[in-house]
Protein backbone atom coordinates (compact mmCIF):
# COMPACT_ATOMS: atom_id res chain seq x y z
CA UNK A 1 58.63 -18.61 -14.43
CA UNK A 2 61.09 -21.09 -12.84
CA UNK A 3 61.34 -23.45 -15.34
CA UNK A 4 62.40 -26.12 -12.73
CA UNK A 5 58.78 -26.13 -11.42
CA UNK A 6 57.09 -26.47 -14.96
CA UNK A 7 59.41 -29.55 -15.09
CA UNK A 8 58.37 -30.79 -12.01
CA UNK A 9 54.63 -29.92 -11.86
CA UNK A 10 54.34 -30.94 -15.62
CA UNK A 11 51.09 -33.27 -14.81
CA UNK A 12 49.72 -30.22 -12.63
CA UNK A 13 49.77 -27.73 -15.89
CA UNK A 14 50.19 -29.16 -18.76
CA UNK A 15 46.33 -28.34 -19.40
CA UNK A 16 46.74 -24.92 -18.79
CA UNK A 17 50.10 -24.96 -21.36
CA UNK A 18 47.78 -26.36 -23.65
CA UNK A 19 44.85 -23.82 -23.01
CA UNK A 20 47.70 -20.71 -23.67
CA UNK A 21 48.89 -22.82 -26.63
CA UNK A 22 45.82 -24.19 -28.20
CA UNK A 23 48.18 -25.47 -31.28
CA UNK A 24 49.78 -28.10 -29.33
CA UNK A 25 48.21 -31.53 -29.39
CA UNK A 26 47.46 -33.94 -27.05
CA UNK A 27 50.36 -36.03 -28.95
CA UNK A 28 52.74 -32.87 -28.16
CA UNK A 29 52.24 -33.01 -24.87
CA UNK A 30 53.26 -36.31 -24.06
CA UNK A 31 56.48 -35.94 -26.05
CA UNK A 32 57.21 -32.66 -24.18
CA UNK A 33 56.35 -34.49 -20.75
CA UNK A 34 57.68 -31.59 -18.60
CA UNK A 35 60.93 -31.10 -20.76
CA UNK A 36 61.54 -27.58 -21.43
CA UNK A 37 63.61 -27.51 -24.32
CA UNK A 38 60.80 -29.63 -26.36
CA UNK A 39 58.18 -27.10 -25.16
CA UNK A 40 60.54 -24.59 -26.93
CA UNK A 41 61.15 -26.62 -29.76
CA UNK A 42 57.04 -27.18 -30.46
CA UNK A 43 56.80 -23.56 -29.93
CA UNK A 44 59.52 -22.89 -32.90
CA UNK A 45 57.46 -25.47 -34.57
CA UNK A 46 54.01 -24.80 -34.37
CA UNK A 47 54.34 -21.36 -33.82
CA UNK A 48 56.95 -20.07 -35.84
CA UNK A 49 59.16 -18.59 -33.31
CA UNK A 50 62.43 -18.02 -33.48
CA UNK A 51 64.78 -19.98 -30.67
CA UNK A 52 64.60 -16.09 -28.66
CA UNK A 53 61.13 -16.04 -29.07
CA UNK A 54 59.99 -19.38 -27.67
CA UNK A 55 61.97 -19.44 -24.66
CA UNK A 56 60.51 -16.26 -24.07
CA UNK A 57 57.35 -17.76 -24.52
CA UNK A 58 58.20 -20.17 -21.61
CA UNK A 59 60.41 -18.17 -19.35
CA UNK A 60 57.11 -15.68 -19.27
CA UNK A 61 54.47 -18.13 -18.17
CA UNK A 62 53.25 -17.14 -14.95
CA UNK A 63 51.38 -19.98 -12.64
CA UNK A 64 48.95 -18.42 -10.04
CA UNK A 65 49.11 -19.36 -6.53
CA UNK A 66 47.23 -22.47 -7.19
CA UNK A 67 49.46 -23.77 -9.66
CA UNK A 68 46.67 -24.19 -12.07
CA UNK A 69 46.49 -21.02 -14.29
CA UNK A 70 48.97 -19.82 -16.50
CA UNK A 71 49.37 -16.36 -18.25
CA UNK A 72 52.17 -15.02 -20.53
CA UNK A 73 52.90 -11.92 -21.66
CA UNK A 74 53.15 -12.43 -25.17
């Protein structure tokens, strides 16, 4: 995923980042507000990733034609 567009279209899918990473909380996801490398850092943190493994995590997120649903390929 262009990681420029989850930036941008944070308000659009943050729900659906939440729904494919039901660990995050409501507080996370105002503190990430659309920046990538806090999405990777919860992920490390929440999820015990490594650094490789988190950015994976968000580089794989795939947002359908709508914008609204994400998959990954964890």
């Amino acid at each position: 995923m262009d990681t420029n567009y989850l930036s941008a279209h944070w308000h659009q899918v943050k729900g659906s980042v939440r729904e494919q990473f039901g660990k995050l909380t409501d507080d996370d996801l105002l503190e990430i507000g659309g920046k990538i490398e806090v999405l990777v850092g919860k992920l490390q943190e929440h999820y015990d990733m490594s650094l490789e493994e988190a950015e994976a995590a968000v580089t794989g997120l795939k947002i359908d034609a709508e914008g609204m649903k994400l998959e990954t390929n964890l």
